[in-house]
C-alpha atoms as a PDB file:
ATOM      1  CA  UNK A   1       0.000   0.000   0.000  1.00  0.00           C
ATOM      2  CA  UNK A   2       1.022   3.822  -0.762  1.00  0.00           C
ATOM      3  CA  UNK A   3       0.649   5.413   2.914  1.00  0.00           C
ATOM      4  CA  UNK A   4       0.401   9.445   2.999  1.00  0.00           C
ATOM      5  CA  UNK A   5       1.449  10.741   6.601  1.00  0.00           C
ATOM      6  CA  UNK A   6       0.877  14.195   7.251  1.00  0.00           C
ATOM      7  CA  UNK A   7       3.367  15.105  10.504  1.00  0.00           C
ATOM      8  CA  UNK A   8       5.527  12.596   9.443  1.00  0.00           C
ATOM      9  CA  UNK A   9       8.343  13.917  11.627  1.00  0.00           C
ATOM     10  CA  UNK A  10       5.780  14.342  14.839  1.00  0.00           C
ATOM     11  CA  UNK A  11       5.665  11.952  17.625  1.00  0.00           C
ATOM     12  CA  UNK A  12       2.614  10.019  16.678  1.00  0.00           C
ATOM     13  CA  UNK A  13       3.353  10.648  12.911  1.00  0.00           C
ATOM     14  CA  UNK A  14       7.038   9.274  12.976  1.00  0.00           C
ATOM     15  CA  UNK A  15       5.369   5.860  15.157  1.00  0.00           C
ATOM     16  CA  UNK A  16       2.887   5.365  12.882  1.00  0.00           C
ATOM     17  CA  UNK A  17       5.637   5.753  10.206  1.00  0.00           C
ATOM     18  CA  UNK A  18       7.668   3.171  11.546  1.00  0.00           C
ATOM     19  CA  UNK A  19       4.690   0.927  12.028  1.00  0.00           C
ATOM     20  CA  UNK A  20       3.814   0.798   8.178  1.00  0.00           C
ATOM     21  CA  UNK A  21       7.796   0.943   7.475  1.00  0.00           C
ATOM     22  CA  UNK A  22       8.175  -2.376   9.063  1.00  0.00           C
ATOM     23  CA  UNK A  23       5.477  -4.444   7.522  1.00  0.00           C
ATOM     24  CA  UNK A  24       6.736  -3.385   4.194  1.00  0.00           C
ATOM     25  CA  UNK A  25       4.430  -0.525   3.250  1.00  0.00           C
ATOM     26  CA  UNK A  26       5.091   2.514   1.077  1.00  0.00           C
ATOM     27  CA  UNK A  27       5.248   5.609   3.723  1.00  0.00           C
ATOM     28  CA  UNK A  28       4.998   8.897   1.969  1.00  0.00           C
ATOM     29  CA  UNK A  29       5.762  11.459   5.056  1.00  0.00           C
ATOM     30  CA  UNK A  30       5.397  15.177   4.646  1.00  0.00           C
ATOM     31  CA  UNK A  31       5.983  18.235   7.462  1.00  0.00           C
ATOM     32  CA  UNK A  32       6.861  21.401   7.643  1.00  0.00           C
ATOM     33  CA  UNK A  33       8.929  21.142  11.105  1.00  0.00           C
ATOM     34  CA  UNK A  34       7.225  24.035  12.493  1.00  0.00           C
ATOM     35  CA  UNK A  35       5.954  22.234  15.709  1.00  0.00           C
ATOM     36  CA  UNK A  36       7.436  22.247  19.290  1.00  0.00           C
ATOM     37  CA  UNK A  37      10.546  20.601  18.466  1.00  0.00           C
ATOM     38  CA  UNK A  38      14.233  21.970  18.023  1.00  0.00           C
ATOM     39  CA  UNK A  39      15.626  21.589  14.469  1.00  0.00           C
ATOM     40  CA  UNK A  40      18.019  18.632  15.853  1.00  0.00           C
ATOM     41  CA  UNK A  41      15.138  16.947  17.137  1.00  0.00           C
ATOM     42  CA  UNK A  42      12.926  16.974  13.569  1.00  0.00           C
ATOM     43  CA  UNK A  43      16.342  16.102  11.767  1.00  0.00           C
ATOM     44  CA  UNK A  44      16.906  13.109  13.998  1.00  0.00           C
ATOM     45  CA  UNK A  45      13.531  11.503  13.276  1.00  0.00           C
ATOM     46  CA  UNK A  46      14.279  12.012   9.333  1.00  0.00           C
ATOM     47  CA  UNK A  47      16.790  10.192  10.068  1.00  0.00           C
ATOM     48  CA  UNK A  48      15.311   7.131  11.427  1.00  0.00           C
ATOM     49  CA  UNK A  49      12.934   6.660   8.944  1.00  0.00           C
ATOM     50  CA  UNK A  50      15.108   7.286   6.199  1.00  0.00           C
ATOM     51  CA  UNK A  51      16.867   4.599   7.017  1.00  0.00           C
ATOM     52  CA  UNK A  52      13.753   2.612   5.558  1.00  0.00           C
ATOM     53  CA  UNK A  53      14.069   1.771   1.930  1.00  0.00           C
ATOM     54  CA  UNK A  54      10.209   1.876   1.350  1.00  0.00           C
ATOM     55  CA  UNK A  55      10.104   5.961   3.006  1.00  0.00           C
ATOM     56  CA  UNK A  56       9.994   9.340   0.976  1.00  0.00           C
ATOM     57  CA  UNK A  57      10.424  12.549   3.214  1.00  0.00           C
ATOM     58  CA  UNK A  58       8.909  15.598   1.350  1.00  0.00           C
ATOM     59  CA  UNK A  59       8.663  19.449   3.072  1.00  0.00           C
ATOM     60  CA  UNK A  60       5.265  20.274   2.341  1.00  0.00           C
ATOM     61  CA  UNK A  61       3.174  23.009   4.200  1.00  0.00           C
ATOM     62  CA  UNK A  62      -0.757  22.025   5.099  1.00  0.00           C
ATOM     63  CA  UNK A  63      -1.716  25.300   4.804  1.00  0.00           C
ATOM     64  CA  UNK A  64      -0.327  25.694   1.338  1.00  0.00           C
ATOM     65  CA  UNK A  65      -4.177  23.965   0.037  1.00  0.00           C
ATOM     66  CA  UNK A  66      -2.949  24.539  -3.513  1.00  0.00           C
ATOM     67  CA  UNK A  67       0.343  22.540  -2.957  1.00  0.00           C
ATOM     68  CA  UNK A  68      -1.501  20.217  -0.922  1.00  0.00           C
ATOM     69  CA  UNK A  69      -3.766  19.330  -3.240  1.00  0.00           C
ATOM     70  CA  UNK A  70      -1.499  18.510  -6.057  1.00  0.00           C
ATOM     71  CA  UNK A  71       0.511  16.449  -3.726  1.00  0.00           C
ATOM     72  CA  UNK A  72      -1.844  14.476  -2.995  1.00  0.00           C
ATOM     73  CA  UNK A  73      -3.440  13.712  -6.645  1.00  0.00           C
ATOM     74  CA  UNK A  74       0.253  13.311  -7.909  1.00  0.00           C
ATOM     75  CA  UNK A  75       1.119  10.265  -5.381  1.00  0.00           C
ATOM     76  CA  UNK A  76      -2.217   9.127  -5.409  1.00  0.00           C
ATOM     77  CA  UNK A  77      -2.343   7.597  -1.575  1.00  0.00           C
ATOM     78  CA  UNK A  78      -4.714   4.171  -0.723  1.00  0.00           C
ATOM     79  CA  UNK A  79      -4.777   5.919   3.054  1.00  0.00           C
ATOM     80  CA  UNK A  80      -3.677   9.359   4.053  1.00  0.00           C
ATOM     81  CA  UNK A  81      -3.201   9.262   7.858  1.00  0.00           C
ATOM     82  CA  UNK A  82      -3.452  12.901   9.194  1.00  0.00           C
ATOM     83  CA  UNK A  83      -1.404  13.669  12.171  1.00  0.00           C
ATOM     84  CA  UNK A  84       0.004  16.711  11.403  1.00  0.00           C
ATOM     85  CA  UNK A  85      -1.407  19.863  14.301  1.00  0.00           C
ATOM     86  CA  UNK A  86      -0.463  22.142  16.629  1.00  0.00           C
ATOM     87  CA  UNK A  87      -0.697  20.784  19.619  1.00  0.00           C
ATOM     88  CA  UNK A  88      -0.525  21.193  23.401  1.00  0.00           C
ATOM     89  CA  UNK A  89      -3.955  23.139  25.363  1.00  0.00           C
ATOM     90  CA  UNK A  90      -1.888  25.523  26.914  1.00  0.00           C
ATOM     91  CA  UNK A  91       0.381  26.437  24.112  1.00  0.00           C
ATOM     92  CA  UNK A  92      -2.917  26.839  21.404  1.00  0.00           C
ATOM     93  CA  UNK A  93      -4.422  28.982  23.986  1.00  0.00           C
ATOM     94  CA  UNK A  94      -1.055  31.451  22.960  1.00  0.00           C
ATOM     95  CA  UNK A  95      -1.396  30.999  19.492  1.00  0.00           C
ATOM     96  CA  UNK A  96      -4.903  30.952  18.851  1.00  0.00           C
ATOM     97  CA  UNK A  97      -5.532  32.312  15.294  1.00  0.00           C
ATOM     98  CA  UNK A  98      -2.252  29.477  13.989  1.00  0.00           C
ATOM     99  CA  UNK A  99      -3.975  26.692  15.968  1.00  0.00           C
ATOM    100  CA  UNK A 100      -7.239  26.871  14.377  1.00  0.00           C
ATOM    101  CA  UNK A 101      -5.407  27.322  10.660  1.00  0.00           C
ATOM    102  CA  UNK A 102      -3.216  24.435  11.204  1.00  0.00           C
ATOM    103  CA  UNK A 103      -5.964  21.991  12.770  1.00  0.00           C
ATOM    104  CA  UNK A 104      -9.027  23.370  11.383  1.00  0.00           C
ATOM    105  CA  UNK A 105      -8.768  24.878   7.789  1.00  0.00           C
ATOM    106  CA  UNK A 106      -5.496  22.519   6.736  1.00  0.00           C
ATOM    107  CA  UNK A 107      -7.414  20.146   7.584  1.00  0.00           C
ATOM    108  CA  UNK A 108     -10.360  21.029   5.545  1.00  0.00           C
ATOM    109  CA  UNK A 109      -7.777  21.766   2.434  1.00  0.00           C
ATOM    110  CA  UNK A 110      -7.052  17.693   2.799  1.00  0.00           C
ATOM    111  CA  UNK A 111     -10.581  16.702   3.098  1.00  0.00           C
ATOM    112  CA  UNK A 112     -10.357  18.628  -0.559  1.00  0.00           C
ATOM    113  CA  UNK A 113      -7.662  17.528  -2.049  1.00  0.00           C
ATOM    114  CA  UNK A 114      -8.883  13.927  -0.975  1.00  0.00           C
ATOM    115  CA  UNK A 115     -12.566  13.674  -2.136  1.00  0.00           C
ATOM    116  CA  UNK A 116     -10.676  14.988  -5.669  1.00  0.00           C
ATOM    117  CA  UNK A 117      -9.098  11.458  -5.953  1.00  0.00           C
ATOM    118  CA  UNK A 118     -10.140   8.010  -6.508  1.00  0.00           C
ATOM    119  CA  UNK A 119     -10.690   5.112  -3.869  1.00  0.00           C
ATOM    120  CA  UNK A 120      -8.806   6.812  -0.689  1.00  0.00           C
ATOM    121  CA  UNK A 121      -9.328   6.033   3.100  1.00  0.00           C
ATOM    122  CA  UNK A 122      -8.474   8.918   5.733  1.00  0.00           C
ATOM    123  CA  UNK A 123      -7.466   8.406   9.347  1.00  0.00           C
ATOM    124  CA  UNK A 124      -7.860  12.057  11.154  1.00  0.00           C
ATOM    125  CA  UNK A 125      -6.379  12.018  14.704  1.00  0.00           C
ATOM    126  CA  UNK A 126      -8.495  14.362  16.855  1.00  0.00           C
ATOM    127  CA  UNK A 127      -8.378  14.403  20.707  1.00  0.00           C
ATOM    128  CA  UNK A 128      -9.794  13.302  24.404  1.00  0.00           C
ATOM    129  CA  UNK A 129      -9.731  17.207  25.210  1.00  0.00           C
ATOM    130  CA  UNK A 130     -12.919  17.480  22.437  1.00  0.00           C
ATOM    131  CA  UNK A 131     -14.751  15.943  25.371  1.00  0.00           C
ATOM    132  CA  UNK A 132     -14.896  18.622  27.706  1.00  0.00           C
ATOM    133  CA  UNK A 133     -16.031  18.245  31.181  1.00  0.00           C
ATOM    134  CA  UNK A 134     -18.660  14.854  31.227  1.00  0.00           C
ATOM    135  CA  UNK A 135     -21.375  14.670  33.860  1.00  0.00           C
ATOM    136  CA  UNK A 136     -19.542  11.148  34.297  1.00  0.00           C
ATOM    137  CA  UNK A 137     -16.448   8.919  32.878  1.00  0.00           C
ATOM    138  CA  UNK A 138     -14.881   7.224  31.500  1.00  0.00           C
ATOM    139  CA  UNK A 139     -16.051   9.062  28.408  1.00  0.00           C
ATOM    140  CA  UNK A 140     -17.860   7.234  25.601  1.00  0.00           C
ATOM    141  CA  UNK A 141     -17.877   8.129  21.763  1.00  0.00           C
ATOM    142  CA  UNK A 142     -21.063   9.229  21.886  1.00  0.00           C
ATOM    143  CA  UNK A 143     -21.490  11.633  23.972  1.00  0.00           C
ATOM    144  CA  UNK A 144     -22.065  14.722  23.630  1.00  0.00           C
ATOM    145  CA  UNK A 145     -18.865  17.092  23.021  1.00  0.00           C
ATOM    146  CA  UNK A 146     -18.038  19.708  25.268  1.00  0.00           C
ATOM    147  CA  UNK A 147     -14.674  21.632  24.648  1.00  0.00           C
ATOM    148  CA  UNK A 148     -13.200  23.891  26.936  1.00  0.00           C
ATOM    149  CA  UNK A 149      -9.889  25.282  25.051  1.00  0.00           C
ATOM    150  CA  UNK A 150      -9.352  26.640  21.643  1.00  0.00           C
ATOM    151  CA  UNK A 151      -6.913  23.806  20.621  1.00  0.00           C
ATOM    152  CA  UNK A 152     -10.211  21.523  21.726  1.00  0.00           C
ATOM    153  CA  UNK A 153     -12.384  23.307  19.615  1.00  0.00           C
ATOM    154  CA  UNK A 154     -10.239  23.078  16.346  1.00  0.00           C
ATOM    155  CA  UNK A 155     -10.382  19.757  16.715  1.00  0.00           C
ATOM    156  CA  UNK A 156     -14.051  19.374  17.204  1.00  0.00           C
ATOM    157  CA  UNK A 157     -14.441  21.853  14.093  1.00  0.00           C
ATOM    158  CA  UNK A 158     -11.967  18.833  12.877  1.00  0.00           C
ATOM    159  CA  UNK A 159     -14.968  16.433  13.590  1.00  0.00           C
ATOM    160  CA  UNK A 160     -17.787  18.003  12.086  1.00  0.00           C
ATOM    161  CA  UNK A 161     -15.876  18.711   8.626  1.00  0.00           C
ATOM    162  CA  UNK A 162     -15.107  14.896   8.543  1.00  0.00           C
ATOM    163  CA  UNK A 163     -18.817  13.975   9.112  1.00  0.00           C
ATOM    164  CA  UNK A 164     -19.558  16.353   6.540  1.00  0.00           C
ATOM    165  CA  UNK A 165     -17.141  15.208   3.935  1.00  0.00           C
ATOM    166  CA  UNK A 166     -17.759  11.481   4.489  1.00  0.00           C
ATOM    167  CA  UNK A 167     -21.739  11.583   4.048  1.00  0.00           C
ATOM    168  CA  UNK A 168     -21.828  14.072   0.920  1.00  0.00           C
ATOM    169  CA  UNK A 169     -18.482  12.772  -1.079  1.00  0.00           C
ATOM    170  CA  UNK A 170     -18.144   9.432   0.896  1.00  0.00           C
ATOM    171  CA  UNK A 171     -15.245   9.477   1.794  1.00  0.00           C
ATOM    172  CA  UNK A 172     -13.855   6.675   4.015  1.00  0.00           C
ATOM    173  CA  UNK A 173     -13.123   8.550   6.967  1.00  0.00           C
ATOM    174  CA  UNK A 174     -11.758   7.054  10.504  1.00  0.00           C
ATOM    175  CA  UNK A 175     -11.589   9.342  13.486  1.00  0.00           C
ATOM    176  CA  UNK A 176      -9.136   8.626  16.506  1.00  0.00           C
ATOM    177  CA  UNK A 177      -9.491  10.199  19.629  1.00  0.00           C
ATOM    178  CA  UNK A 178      -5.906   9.833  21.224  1.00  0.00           C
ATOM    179  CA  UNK A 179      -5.675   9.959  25.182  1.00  0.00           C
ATOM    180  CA  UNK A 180      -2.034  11.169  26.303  1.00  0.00           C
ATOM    181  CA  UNK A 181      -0.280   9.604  24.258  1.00  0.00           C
ATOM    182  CA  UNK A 182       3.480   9.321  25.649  1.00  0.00           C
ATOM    183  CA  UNK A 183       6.673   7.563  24.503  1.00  0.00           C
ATOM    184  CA  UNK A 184      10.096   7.441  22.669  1.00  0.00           C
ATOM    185  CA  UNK A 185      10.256  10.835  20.836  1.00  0.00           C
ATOM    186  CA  UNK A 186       7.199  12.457  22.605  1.00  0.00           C
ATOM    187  CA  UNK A 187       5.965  15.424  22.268  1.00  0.00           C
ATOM    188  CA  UNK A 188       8.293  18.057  24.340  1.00  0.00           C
ATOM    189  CA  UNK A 189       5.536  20.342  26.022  1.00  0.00           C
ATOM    190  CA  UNK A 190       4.105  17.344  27.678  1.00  0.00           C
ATOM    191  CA  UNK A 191       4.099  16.200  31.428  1.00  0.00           C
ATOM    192  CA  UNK A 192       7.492  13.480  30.861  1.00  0.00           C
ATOM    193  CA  UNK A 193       9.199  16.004  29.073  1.00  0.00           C
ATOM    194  CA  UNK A 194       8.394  19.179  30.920  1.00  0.00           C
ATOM    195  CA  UNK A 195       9.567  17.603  34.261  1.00  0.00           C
ATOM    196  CA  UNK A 196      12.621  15.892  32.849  1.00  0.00           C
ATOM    197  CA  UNK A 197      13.552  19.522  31.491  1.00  0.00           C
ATOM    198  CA  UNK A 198      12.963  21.087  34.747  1.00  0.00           C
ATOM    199  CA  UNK A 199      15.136  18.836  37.077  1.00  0.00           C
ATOM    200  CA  UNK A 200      18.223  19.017  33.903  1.00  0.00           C
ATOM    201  CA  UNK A 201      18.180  22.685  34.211  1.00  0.00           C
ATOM    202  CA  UNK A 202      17.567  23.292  37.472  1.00  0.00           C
ATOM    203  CA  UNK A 203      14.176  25.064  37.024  1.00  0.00           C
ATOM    204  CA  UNK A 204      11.187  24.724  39.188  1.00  0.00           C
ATOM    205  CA  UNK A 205       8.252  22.395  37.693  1.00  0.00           C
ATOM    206  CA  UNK A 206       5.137  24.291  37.738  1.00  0.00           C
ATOM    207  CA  UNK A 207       2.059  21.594  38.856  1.00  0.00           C
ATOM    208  CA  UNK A 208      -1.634  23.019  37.230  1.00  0.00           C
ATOM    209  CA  UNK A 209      -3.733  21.489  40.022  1.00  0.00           C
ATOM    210  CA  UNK A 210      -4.185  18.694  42.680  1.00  0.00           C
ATOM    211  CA  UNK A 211      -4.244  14.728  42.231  1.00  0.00           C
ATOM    212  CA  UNK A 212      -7.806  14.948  41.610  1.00  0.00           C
ATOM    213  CA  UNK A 213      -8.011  18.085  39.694  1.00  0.00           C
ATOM    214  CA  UNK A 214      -5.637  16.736  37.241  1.00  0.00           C
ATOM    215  CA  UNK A 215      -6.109  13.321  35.799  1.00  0.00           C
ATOM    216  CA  UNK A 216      -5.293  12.003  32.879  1.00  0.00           C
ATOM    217  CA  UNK A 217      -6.029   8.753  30.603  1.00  0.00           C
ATOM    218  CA  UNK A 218      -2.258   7.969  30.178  1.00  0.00           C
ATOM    219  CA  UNK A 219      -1.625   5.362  26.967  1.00  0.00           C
ATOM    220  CA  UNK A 220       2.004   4.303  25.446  1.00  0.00           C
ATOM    221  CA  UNK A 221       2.579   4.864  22.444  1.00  0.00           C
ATOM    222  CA  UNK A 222       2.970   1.051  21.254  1.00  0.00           C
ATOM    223  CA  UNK A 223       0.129   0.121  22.464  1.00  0.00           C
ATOM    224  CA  UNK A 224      -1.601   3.485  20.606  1.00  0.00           C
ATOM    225  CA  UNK A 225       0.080   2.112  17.352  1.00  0.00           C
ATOM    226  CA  UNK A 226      -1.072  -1.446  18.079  1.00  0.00           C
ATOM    227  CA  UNK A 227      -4.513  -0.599  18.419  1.00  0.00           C
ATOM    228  CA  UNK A 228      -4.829   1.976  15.254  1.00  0.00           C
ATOM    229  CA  UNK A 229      -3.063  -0.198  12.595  1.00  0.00           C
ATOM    230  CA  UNK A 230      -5.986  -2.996  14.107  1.00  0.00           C
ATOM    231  CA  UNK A 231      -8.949  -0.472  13.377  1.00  0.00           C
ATOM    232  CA  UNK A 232      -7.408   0.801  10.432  1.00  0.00           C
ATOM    233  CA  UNK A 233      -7.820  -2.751   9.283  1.00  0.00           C
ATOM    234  CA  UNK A 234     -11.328  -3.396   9.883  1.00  0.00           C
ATOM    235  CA  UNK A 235     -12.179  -0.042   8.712  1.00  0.00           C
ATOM    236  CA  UNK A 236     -13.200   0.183   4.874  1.00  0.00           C
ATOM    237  CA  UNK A 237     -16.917   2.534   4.895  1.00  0.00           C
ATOM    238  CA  UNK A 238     -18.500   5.207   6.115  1.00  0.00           C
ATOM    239  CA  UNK A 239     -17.566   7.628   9.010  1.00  0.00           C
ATOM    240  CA  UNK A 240     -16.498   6.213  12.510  1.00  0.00           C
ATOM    241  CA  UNK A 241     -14.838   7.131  15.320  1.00  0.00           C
ATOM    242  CA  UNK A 242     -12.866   5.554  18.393  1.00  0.00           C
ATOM    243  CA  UNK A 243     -11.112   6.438  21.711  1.00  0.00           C
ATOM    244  CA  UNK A 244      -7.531   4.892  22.145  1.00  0.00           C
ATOM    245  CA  UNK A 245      -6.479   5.277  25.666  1.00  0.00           C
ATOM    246  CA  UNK A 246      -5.583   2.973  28.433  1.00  0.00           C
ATOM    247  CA  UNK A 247      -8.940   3.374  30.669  1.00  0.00           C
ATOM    248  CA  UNK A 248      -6.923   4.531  33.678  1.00  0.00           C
ATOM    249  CA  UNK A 249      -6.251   7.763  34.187  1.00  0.00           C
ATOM    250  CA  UNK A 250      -3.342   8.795  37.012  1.00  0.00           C
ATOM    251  CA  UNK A 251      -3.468  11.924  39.108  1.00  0.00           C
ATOM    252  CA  UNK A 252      -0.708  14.365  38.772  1.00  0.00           C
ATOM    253  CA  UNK A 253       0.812  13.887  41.884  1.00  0.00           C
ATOM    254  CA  UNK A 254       0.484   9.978  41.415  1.00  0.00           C
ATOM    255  CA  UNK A 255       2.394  10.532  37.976  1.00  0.00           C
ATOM    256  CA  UNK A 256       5.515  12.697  39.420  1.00  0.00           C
ATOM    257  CA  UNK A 257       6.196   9.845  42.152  1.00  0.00           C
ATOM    258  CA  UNK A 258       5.923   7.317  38.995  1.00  0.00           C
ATOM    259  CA  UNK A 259       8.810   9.753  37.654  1.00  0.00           C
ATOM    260  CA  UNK A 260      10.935  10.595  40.402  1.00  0.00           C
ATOM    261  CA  UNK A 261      11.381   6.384  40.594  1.00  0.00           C
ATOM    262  CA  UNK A 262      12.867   6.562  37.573  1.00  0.00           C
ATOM    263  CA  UNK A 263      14.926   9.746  37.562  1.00  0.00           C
ATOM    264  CA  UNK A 264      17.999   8.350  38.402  1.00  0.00           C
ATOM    265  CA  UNK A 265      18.285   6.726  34.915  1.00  0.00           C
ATOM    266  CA  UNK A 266      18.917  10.405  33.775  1.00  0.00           C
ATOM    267  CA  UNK A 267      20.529  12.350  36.762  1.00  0.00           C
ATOM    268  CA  UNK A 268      21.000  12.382  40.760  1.00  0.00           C
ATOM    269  CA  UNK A 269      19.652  16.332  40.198  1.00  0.00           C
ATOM    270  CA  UNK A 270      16.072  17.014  42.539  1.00  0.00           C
ATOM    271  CA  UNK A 271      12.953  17.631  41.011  1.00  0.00           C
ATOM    272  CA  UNK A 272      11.423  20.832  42.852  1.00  0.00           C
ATOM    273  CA  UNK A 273       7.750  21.892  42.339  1.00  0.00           C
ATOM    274  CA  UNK A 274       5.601  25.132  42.619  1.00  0.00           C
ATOM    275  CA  UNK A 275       1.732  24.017  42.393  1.00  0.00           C
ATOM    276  CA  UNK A 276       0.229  26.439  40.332  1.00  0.00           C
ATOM    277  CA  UNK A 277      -3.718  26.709  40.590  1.00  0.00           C
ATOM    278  CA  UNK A 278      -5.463  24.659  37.357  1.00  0.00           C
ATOM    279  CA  UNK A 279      -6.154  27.058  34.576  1.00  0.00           C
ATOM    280  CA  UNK A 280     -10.188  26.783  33.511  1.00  0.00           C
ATOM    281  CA  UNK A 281      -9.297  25.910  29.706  1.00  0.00           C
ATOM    282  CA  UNK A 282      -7.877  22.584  31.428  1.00  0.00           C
ATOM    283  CA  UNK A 283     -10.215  19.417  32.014  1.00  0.00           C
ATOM    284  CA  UNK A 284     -10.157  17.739  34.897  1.00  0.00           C
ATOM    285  CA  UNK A 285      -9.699  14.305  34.111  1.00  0.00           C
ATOM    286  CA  UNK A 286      -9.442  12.425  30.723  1.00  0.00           C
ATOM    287  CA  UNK A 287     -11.109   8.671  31.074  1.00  0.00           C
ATOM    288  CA  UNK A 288     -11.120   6.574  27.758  1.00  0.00           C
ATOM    289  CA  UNK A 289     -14.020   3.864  27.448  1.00  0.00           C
ATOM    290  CA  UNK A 290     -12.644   1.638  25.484  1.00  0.00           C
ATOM    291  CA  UNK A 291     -15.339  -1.145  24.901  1.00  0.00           C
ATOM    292  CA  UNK A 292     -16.042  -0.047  21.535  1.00  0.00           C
ATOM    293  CA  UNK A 293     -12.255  -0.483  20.669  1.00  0.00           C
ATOM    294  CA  UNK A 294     -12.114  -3.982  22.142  1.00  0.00           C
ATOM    295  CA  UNK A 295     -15.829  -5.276  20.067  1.00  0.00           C
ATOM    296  CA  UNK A 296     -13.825  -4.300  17.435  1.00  0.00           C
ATOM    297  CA  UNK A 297     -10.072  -5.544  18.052  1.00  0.00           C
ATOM    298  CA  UNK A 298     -10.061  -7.874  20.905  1.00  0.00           C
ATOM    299  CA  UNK A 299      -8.406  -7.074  24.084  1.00  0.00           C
ATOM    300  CA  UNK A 300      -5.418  -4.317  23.979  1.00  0.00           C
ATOM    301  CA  UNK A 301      -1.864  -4.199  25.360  1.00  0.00           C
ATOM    302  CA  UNK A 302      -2.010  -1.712  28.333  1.00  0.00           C
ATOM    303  CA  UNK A 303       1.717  -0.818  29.333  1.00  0.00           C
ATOM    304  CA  UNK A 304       1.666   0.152  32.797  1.00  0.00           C
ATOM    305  CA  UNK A 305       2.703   3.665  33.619  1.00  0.00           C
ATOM    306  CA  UNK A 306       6.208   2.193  35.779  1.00  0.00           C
ATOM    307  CA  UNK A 307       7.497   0.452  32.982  1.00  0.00           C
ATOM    308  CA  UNK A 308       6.169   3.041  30.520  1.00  0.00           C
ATOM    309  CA  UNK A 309       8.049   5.949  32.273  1.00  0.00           C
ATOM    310  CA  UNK A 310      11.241   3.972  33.039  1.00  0.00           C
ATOM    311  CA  UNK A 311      11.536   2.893  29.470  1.00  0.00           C
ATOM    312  CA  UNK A 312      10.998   6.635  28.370  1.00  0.00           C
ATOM    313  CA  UNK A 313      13.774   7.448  30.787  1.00  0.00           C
ATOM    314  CA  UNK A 314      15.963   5.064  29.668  1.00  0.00           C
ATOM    315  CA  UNK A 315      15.652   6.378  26.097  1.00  0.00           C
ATOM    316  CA  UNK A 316      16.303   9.895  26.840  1.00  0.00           C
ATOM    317  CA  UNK A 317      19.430   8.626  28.892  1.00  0.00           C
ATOM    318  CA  UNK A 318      20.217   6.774  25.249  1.00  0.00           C
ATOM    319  CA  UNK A 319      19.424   9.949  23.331  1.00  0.00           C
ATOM    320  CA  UNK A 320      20.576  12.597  25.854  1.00  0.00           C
ATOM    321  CA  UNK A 321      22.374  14.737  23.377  1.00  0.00           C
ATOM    322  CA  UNK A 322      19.140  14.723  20.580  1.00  0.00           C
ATOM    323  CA  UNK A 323      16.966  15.896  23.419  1.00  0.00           C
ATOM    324  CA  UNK A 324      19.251  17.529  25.825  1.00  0.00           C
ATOM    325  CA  UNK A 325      22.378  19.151  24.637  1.00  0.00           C
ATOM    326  CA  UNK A 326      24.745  20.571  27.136  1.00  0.00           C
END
């Protein structure tokens, strides 16, 4: 198969990547680098997958629609995989106007240059935070949407176009709703990251919230890739959508202690912490219900958060000089 990845180079994007890579697939990756990432840090991942004989790397801007378009009619994809956003709550809430380009209107320029083409499949990745604050969790695929920040709402906007698009050009169109998706090469403004970065240079972590004001559906990213290349395989039809988490989410305070048990893979440096008050744009807890994944895949791998974190710490100790230059 000819596989189009948009955020080729992103966390997510460069797993999924690898994923087809191995089983022999044709990746086609494009990004623009302009996420959270250093230079270094985009070049190294190019790297990797380059190393695949069956990968093409091409620097192509989402928001260019015209260049987009004729990308994707010229390689002529069976699935485009869209993972390509700007992401992080708090960061989108900075850059409001470039978060709902990126995730909102790019994505609507792909939704055109796809229904333009012949027998295509899409895979959009959208987001737990679309759920907003529930009356109750874990949170279930149909309920009703509630977002509370502007990088939630671009990819609810995400949602609706895709409903759109499927019913009146039907399109093929499979929507994930990741749940904190951590791992090798993760993202760098979230939680592993941030407090790794705060203990190597001596900076304060700042903590949004208590243990039970901040919870979160925490899922490895090997078992996120194991479950999506399963859906993608019984999808074919129609519009549908899924949650991929681990159905546990962790407290804040519960995750640090995870972290500090690890640290001294990395460094014998402390960890200090100034709890910050949660800002409102920020949900309380994330909770994935993941029946509707298992009908359709059987049971999941669910790494547990130890061995997740100590792996992840292990890797950075591996890659210190990618991630953490002196």
């Amino acid at each position: 198969m000819n596989i189009l990845i948009t955020g080729a180079l992103g966390f997510i994007g460069s797993h999924i990547a690898q994923h087809y890579l191995q089983k022999g697939d044709h990746v086609i990756g494009i990004d623009n680098r302009s996420g959270w990432y250093p230079l270094r840090v985009y070049n190294y991942t190019e790297s990797l997958l380059m190393k695949h004989t069956f990968f093409s790397f091409h620097p192509l801007d989402i928001r260019r629609h015209t260049e987009l378009s004729s990308f994707v009619q010229k390689v002529n994809p069976d699935i485009v995989i869209h993972a390509a956003a700007l992401t992080g709550i708090r960061d989108c809430a900075q850059r409001p106007y470039e978060c709902m380009e990126t995730n909102a209107l790019a994505t609507q320029g792909l939704l055109e240059a796809c229904k333009t083409i012949g027998d295509v499949r899409l895979v959009l990745l959208s987001s737990s935070s679309v759920y907003g604050d529930q009356p109750g969790v874990p949170f279930e695929e149909n309920a009703l949407l509630n977002p509370k920040s502007i990088y939630a709402i671009s990819k609810q906007t995400v949602e609706t176009m895709a409903v759109y698009y499927s019913r009146h050009y039907r399109l093929p169109i499979l929507m994930i709703r990741p749940f904190s998706v951590y791992g090798p090469r993760g993202r760098m403004n979230m939680l592993p990251h941030m407090l790794l970065a705060s203990v190597i240079t001596a900076t304060p972590f700042l903590q949004f919230g208590t243990n039970t004001q901040n919870k979160r559906d925490w899922t490895h990213v090997d078992d996120f890739i194991y479950a999506l290349g399963r859906i993608i395989n019984t999808h074919k039809t129609g519009y549908d959508v899924f949650n991929i988490g681990s159905g546990n989410p962790v407290g804040i305070v519960d995750f640090i202690k995870t972290f500090r048990k690890h640290l001294s893979l990395m460094t014998s440096a402390p960890l200090r912490i100034i709890h910050k008050p949660k800002p409102l744009y920020e949900m309380e807890i994330t909770h994935a219900d993941t029946t509707k994944l298992i009908d359709h895949i059987g049971v999941i791998p669910k790494t547990s958060l130890d061995k997740g974190l100590g792996n992840l710490l292990t890797y950075y100790r591996a890659n210190r000089n990618i991630y953490f230059p002196k």
